[in-house]
N, C-alpha and C. Protein backbone atom coordinates (compact mmCIF):
# COMPACT_ATOMS: atom_id res chain seq x y z
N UNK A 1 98.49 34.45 -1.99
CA UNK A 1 97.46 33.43 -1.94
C UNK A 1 96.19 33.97 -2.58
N UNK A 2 95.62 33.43 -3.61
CA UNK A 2 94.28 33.55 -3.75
C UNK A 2 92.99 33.01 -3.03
N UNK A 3 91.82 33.81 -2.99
CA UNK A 3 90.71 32.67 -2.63
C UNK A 3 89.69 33.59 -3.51
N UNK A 4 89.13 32.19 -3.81
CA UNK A 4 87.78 31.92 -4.84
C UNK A 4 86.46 31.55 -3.48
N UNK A 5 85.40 32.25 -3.81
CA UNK A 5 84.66 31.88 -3.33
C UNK A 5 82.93 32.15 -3.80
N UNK A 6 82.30 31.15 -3.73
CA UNK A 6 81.13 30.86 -4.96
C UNK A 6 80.06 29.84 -4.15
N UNK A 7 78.93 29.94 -4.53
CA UNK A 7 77.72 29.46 -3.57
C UNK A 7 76.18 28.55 -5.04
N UNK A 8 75.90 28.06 -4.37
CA UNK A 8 75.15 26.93 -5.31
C UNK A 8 73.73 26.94 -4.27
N UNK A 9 72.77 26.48 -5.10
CA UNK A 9 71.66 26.14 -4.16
C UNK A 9 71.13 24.42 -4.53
N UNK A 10 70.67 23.55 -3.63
CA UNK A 10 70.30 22.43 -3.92
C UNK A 10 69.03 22.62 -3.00
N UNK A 11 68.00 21.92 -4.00
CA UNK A 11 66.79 21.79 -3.32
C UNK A 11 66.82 20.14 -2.88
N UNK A 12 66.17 19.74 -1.56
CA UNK A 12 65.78 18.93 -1.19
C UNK A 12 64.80 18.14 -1.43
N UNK A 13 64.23 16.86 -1.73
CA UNK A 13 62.72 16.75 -1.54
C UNK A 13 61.88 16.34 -0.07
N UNK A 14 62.64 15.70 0.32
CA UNK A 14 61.52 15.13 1.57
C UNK A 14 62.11 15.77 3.12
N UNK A 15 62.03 15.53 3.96
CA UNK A 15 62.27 16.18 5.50
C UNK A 15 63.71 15.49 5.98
N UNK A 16 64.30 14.59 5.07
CA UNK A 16 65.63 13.75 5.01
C UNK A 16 65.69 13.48 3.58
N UNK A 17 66.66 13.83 3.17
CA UNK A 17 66.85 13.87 2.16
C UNK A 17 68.46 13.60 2.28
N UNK A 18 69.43 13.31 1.10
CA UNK A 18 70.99 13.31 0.97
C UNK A 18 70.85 13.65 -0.52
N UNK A 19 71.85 14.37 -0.79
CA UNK A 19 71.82 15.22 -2.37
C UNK A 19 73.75 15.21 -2.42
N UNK A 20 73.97 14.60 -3.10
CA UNK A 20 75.28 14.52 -3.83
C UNK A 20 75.62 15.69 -3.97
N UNK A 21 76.75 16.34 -3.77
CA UNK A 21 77.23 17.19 -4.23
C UNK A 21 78.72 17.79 -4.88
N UNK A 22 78.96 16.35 -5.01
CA UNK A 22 80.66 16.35 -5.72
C UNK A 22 80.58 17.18 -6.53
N UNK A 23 80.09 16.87 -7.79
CA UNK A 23 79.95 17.66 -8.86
C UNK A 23 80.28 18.76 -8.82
N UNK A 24 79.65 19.40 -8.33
CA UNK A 24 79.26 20.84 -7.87
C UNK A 24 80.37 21.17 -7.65
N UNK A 25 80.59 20.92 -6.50
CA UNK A 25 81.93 21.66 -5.77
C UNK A 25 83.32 21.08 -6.81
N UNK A 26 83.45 20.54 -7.19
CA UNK A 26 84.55 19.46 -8.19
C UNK A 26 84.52 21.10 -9.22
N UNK A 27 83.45 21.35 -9.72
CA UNK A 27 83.48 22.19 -11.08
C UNK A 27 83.78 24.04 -10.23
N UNK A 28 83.16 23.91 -9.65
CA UNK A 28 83.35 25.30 -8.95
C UNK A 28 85.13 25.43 -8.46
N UNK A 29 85.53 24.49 -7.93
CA UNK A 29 87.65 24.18 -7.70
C UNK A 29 87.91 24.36 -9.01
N UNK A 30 87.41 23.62 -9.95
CA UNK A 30 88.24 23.84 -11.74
C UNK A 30 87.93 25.46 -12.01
N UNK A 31 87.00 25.83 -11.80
CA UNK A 31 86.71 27.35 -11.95
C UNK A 31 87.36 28.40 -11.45
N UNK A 32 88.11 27.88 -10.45
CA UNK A 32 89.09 28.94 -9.67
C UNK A 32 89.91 29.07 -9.88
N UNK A 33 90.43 27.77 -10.71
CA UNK A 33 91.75 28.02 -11.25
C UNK A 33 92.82 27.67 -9.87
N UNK A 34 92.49 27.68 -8.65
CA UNK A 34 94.06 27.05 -7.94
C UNK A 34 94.27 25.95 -8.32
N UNK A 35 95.55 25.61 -8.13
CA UNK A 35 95.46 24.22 -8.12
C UNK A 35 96.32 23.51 -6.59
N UNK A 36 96.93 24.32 -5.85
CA UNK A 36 97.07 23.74 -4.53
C UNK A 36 96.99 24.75 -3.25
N UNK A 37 96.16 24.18 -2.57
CA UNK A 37 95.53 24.73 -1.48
C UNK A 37 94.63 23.63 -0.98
N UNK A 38 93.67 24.26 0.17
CA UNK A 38 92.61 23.77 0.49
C UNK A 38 90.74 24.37 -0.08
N UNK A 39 90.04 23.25 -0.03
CA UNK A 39 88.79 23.61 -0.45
C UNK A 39 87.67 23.25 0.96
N UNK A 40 86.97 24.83 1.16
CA UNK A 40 86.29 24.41 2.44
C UNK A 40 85.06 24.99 1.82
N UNK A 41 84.53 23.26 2.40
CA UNK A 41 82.75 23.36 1.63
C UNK A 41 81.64 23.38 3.42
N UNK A 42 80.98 24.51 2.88
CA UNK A 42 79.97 24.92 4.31
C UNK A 42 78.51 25.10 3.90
N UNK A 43 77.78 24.54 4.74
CA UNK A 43 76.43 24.87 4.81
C UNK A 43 75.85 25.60 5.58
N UNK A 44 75.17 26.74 5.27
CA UNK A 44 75.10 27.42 6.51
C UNK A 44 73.65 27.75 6.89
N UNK A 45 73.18 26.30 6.98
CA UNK A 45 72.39 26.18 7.62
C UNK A 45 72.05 24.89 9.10
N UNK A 46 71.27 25.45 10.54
CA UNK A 46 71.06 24.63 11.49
C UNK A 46 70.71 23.40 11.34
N UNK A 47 70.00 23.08 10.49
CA UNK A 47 69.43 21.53 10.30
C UNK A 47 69.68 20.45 8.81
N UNK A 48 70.95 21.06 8.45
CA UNK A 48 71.64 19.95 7.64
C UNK A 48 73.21 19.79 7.73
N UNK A 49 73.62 19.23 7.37
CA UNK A 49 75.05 18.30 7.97
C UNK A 49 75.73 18.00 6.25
N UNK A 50 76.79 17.82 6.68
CA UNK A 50 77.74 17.09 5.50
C UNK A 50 77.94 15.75 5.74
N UNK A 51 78.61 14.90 4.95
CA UNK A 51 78.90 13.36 5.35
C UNK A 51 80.34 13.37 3.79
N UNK A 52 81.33 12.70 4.43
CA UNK A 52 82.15 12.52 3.16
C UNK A 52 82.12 11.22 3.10
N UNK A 53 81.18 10.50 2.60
CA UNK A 53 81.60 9.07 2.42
C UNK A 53 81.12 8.40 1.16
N UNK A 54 80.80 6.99 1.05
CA UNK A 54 80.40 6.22 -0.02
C UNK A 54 78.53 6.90 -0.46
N UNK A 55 78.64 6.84 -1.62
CA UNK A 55 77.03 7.41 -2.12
C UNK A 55 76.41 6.30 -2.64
N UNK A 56 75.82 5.26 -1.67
CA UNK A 56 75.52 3.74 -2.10
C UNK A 56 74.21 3.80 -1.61
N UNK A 57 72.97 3.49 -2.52
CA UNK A 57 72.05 3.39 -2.02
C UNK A 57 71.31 2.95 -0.35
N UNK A 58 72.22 1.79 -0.53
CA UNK A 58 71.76 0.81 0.95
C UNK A 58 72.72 1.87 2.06
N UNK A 59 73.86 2.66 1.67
CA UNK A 59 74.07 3.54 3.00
C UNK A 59 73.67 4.93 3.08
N UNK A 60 73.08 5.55 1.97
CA UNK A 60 72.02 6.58 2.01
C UNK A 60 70.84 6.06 3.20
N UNK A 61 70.20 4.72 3.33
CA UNK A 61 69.28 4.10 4.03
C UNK A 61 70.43 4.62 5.67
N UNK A 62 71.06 3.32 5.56
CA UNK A 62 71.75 3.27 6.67
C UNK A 62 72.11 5.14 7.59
N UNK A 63 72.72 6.03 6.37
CA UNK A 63 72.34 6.55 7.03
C UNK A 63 71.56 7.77 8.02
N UNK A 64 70.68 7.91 7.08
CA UNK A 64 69.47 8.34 7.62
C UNK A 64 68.18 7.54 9.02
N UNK A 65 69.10 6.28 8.73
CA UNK A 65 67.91 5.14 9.86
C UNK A 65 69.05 5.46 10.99
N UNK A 66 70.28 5.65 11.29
CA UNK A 66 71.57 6.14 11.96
C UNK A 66 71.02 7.11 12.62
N UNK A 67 70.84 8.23 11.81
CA UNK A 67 70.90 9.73 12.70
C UNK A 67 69.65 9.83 13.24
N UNK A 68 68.45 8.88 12.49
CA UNK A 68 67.27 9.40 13.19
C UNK A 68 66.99 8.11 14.65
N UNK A 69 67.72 7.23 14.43
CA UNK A 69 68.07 6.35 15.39
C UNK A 69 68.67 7.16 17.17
N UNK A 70 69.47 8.29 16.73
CA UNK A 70 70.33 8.61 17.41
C UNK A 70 69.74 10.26 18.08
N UNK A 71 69.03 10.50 17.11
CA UNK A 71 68.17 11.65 17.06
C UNK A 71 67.04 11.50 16.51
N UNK A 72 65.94 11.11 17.30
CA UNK A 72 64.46 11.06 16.60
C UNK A 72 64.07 11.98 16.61
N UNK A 73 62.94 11.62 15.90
CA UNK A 73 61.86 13.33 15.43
C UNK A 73 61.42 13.29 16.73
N UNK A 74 60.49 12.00 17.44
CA UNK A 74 59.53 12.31 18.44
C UNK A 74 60.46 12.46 19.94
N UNK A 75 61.55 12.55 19.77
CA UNK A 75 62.39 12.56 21.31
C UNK A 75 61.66 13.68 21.84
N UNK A 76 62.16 13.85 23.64
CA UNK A 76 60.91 14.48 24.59
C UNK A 76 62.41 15.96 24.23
N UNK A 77 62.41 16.68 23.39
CA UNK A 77 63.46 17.86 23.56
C UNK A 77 62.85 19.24 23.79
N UNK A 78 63.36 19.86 24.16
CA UNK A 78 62.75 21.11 24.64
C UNK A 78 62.31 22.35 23.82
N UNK A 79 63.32 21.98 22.79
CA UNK A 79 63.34 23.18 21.50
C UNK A 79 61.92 22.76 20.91
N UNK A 80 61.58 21.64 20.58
CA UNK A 80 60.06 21.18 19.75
C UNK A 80 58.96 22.04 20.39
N UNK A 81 59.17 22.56 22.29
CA UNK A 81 57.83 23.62 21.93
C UNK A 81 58.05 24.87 21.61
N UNK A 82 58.81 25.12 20.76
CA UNK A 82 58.51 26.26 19.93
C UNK A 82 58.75 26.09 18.32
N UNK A 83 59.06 24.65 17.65
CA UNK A 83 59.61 24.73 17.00
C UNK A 83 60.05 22.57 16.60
N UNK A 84 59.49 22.04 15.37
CA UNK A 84 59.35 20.61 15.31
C UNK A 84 60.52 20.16 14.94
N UNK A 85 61.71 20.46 15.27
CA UNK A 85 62.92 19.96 14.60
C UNK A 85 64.12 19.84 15.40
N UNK A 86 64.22 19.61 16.90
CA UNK A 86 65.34 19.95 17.39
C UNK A 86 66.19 18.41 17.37
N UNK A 87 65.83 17.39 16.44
CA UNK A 87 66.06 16.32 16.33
C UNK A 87 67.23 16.25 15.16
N UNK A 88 66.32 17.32 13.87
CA UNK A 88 67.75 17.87 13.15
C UNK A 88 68.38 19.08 13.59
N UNK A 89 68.14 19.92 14.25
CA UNK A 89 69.39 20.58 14.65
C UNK A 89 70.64 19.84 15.49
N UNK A 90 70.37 19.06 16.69
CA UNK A 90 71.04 18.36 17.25
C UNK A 90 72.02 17.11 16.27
N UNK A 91 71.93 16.56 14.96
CA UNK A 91 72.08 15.88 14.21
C UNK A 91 73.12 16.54 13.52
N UNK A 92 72.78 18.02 13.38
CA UNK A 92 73.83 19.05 12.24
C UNK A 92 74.86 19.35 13.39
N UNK A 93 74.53 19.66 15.01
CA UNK A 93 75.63 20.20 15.38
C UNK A 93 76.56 18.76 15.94
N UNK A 94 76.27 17.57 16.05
CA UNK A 94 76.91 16.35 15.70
C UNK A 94 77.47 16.05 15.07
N UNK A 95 77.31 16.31 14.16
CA UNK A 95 77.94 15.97 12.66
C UNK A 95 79.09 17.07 11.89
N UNK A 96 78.42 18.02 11.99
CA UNK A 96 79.30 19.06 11.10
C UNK A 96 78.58 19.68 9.94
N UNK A 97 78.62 20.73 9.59
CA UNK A 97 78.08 21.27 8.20
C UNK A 97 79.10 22.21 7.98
N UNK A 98 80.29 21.56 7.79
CA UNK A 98 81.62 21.90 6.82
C UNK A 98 82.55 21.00 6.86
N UNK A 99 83.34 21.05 5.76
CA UNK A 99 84.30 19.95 5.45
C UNK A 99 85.57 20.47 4.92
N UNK A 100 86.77 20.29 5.17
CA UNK A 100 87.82 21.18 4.51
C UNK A 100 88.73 19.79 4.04
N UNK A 101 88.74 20.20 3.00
CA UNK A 101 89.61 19.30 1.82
C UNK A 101 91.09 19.70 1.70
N UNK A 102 92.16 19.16 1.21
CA UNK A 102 93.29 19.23 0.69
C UNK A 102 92.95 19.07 -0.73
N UNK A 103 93.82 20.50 -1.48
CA UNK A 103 93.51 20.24 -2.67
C UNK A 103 95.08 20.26 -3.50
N UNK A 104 95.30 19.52 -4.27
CA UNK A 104 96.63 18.76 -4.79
C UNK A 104 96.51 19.25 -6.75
N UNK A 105 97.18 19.72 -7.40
CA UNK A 105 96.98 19.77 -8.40
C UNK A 105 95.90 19.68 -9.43
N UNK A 106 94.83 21.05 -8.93
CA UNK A 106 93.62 20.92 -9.53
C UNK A 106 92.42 20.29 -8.65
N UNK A 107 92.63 19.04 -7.78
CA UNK A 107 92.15 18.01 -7.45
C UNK A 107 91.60 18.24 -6.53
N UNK A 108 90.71 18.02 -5.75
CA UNK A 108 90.11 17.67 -4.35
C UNK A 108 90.69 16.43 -3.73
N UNK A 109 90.62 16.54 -2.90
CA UNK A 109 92.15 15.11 -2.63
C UNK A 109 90.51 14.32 -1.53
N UNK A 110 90.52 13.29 -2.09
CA UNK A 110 89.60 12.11 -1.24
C UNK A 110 89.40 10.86 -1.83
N UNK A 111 89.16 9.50 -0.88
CA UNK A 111 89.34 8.51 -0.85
C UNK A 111 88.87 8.43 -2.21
N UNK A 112 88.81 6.86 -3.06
CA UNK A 112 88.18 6.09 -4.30
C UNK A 112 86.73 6.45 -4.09
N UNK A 113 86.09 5.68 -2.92
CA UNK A 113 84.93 5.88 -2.81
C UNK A 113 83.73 7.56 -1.96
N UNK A 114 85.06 8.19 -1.58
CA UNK A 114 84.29 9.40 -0.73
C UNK A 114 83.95 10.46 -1.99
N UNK A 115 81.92 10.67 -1.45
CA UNK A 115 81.84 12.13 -2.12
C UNK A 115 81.13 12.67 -0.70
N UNK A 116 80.75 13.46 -1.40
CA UNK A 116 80.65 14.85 -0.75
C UNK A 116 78.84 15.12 -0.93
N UNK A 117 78.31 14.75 0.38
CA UNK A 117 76.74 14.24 0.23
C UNK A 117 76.22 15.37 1.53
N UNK A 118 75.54 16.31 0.78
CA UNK A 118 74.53 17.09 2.15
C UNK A 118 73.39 16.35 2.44
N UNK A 119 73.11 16.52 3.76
CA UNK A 119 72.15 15.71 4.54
C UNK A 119 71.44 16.99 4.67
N UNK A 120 69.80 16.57 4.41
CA UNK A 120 68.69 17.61 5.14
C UNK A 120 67.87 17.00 6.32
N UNK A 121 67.72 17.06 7.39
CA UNK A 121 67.33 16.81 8.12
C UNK A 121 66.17 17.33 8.78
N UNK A 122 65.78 18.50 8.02
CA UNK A 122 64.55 19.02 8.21
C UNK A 122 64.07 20.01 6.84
N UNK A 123 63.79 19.04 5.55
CA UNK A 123 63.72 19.43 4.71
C UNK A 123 61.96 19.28 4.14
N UNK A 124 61.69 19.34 3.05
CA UNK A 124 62.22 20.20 1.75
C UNK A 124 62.48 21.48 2.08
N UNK A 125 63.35 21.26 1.43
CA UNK A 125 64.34 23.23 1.31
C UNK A 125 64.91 23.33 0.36
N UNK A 126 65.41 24.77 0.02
CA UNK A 126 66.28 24.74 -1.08
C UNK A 126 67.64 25.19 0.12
N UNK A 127 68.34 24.31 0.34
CA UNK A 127 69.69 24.64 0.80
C UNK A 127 70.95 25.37 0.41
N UNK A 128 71.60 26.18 0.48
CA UNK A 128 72.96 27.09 0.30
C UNK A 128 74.01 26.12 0.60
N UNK A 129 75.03 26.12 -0.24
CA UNK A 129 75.91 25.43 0.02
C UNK A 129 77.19 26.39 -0.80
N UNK A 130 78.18 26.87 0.56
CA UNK A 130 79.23 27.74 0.07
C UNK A 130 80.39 27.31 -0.16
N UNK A 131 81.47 27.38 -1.18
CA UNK A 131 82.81 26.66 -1.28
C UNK A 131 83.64 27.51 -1.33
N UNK A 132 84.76 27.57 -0.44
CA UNK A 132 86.03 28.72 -0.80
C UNK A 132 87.08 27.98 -0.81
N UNK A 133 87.81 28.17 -1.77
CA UNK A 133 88.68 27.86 -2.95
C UNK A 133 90.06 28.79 -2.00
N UNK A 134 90.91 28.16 -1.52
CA UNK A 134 92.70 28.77 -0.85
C UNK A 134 93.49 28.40 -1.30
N UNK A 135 94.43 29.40 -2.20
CA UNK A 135 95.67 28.46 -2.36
C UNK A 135 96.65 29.17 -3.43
N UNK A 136 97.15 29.06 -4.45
CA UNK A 136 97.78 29.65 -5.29
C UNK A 136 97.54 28.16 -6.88
């Protein structure tokens, strides 16, 4: 079995932000050369999340008005006195900040409409985003 493994940085702009990241990871799998295995994409950071779904303006809205719906900034949490964000940490460990793919002949195997979108939840940052490449 081989594994490939390779790291990218995406900067954020605002304190919520969603940044596409098919691309990325799509070209970094062609770079490795497997072509069947799995591809596990991680962020390794506390206050951003993955999402594999549609990259449609009106659900970029949806969902960021979602998580902060579910997790506000101003909730009464305990972590905020030392620290203004426990609204996105709680959001990332909800969610997930990794995703493991099936990968099929070259391919990343996912729906018509699913990409592969990091959420910042307590941004601007420049975020790490790691992909390791399994398989032969």
């Amino acid at each position: 079995m081989k594994v490939f493994v390779k790291e990218f940085t995406v900067s954020t702009k605002s304190r919520e932000d969603i940044v596409n990241i098919t691309r990325e990871v799509e070209k970094i799998v062609a770079e490795s050369g497997i072509k069947n295995g799995i591809v596990l994409v991680y962020v390794p950071h506390a206050t951003a999340l993955l999402i594999v779904n549609e990259d449609e303006p009106g659900l970029r809205t949806d969902y960021l008005s979602k998580l902060l719906q579910v997790f506000p900034r101003d909730g009464q949490y305990l972590h905020n006195r030392i620290d203004d964000n426990a609204n996105a940490h709680l959001a990332s460990a909800m969610v997930g900040s990794s995703r493991i793919f099936p990968l099929v002949n070259g391919r990343i195997v996912r729906g018509t409409w699913q990409e592969i979108l990091l959420v910042d939840m307590d941004g601007p940052r420049a975020r790490r985003v790691i992909v390791e490449v399994l398989g032969e």
